[in-house]
N, C-alpha and C. Protein backbone atom coordinates (compact mmCIF):
# COMPACT_ATOMS: atom_id res chain seq x y z
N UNK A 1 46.42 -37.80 16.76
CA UNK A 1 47.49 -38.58 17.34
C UNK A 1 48.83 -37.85 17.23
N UNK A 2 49.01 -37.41 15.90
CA UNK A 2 50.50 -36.88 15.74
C UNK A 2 50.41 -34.90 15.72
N UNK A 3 49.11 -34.44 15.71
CA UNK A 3 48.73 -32.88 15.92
C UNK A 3 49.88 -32.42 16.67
N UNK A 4 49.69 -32.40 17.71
CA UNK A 4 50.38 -32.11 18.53
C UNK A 4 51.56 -31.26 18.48
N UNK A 5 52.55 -32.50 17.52
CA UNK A 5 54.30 -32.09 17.51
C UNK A 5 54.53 -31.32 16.39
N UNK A 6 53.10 -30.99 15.66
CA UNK A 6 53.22 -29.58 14.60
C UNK A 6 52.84 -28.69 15.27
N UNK A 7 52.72 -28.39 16.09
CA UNK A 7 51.94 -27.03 16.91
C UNK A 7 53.17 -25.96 17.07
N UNK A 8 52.77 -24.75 16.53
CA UNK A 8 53.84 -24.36 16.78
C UNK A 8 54.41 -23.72 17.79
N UNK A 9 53.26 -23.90 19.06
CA UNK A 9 53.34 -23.75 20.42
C UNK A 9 54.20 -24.55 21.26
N UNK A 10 54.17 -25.61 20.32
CA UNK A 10 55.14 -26.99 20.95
C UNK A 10 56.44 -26.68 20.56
N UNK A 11 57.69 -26.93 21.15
CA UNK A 11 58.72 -27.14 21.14
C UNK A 11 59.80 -27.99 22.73
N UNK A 12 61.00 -27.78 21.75
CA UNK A 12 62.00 -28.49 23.02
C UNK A 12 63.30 -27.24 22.11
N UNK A 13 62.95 -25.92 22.97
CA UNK A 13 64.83 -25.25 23.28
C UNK A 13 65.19 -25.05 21.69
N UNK A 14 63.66 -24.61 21.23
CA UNK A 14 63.36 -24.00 19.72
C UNK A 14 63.33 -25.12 18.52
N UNK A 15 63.41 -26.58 18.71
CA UNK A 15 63.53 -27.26 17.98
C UNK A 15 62.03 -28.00 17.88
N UNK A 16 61.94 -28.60 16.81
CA UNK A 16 60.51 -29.27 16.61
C UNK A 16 60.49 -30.28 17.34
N UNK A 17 59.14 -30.83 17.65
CA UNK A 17 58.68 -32.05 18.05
C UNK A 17 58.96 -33.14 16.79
N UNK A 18 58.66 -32.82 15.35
CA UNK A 18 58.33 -33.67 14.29
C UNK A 18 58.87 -35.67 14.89
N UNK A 19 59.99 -35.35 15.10
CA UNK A 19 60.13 -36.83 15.56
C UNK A 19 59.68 -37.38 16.52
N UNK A 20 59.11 -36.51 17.04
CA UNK A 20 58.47 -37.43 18.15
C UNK A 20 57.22 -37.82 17.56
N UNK A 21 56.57 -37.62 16.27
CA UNK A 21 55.58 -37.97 15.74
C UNK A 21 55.99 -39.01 14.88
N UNK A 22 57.37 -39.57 14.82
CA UNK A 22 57.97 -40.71 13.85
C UNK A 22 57.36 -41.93 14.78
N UNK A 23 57.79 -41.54 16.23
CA UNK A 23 58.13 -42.51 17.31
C UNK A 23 56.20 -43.29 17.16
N UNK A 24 55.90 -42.37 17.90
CA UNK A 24 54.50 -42.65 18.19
C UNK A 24 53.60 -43.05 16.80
N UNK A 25 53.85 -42.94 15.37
CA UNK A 25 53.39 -43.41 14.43
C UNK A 25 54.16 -45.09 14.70
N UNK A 26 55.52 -45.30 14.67
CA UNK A 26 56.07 -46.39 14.92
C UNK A 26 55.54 -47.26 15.64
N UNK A 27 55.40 -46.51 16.87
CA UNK A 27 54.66 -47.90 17.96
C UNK A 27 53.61 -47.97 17.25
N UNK A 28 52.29 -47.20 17.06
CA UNK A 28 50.96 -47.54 17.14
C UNK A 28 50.57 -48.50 15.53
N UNK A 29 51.64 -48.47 14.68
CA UNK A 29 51.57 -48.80 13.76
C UNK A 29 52.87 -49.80 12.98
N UNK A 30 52.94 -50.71 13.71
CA UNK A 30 54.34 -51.28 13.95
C UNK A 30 54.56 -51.65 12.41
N UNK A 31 53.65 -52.46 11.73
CA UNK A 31 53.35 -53.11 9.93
C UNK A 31 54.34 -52.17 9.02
N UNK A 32 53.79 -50.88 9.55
CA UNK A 32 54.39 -49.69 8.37
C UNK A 32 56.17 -49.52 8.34
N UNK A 33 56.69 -49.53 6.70
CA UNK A 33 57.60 -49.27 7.10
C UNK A 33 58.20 -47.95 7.67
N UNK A 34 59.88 -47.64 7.63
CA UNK A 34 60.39 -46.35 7.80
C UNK A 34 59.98 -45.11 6.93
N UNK A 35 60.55 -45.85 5.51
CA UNK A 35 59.97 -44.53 3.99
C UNK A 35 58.36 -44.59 3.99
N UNK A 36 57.67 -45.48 4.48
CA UNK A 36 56.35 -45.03 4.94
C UNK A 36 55.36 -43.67 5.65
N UNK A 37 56.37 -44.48 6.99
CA UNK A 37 56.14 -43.51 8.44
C UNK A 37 56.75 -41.89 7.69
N UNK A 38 57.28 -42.10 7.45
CA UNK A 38 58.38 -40.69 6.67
C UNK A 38 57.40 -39.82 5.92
N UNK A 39 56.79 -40.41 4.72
CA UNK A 39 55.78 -40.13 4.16
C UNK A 39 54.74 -39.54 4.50
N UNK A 40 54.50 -40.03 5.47
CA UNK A 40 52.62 -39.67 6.43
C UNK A 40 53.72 -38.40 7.45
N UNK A 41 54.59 -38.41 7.93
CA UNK A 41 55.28 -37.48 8.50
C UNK A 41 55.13 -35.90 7.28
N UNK A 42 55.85 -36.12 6.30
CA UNK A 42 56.01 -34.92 5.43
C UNK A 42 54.51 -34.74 5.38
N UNK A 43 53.48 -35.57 4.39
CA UNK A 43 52.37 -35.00 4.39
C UNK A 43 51.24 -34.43 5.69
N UNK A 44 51.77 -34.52 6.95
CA UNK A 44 51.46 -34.21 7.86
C UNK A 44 52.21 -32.74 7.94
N UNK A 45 53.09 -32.44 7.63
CA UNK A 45 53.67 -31.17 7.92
C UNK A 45 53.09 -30.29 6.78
N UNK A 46 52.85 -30.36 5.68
CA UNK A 46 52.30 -30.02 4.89
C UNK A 46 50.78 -29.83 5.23
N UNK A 47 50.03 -30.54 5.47
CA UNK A 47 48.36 -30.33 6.64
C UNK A 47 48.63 -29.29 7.46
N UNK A 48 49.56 -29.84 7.94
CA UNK A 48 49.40 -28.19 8.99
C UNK A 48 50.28 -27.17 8.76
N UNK A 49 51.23 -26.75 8.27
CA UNK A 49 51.29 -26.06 7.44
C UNK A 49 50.51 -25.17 6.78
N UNK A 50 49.41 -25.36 6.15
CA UNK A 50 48.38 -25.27 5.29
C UNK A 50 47.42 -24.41 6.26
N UNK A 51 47.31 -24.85 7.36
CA UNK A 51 46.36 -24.60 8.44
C UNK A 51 46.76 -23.52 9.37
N UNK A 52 48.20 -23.18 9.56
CA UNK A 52 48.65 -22.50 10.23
C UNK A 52 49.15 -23.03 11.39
N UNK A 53 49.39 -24.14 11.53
CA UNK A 53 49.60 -24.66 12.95
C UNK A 53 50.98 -25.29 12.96
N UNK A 54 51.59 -24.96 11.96
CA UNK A 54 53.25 -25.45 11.39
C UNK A 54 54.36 -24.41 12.31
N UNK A 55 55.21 -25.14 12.84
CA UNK A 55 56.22 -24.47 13.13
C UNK A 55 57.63 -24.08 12.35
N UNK A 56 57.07 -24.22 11.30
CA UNK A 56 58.10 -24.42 10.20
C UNK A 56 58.66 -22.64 10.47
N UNK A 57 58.01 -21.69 10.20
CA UNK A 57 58.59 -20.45 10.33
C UNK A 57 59.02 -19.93 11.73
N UNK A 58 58.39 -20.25 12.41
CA UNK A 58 59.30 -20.27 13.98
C UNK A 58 60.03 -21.01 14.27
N UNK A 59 60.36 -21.49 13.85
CA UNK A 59 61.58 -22.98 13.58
C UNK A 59 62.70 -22.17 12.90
N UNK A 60 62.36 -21.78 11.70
CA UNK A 60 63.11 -21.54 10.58
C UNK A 60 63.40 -22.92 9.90
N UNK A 61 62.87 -23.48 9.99
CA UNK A 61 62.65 -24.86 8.99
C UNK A 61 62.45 -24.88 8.11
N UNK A 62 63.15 -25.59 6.47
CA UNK A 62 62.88 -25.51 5.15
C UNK A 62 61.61 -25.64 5.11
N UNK A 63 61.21 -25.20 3.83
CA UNK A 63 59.69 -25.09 3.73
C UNK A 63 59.14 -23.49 4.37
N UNK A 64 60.10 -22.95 5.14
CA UNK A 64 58.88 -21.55 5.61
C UNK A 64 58.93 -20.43 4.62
């Protein structure tokens, strides 16, 4: 569902998708809160990350 906006093929004009994986956790999961959604966000960047599929270093995003 949220793969996607870690790819580090994905972007918008060198910037991450990551929030767009806030949005779409939000709708599909309306119950959860914000410091929730936030949560499953970081440990999602961290998954891929791990995997190689992080844009954290083509980003230059903390963490690379």
């Amino acid at each position: 569902m949220i793969e996607p906006f870690f790819d580090n093929r994905q972007g918008w004009g060198g910037a991450s998708l990551e929030h767009m994986a806030f949005h779409v956790l939000r709708e599909n999961y309306p119950e959860l809160e914000a410091e929730e959604v936030h949560a499953l966000i970081v440990a999602a960047r961290r998954v891929f990350a791990e995997r190689g599929h992080s844009g954290e270093q083509a980003l230059g995003l903390p963490g690379a």
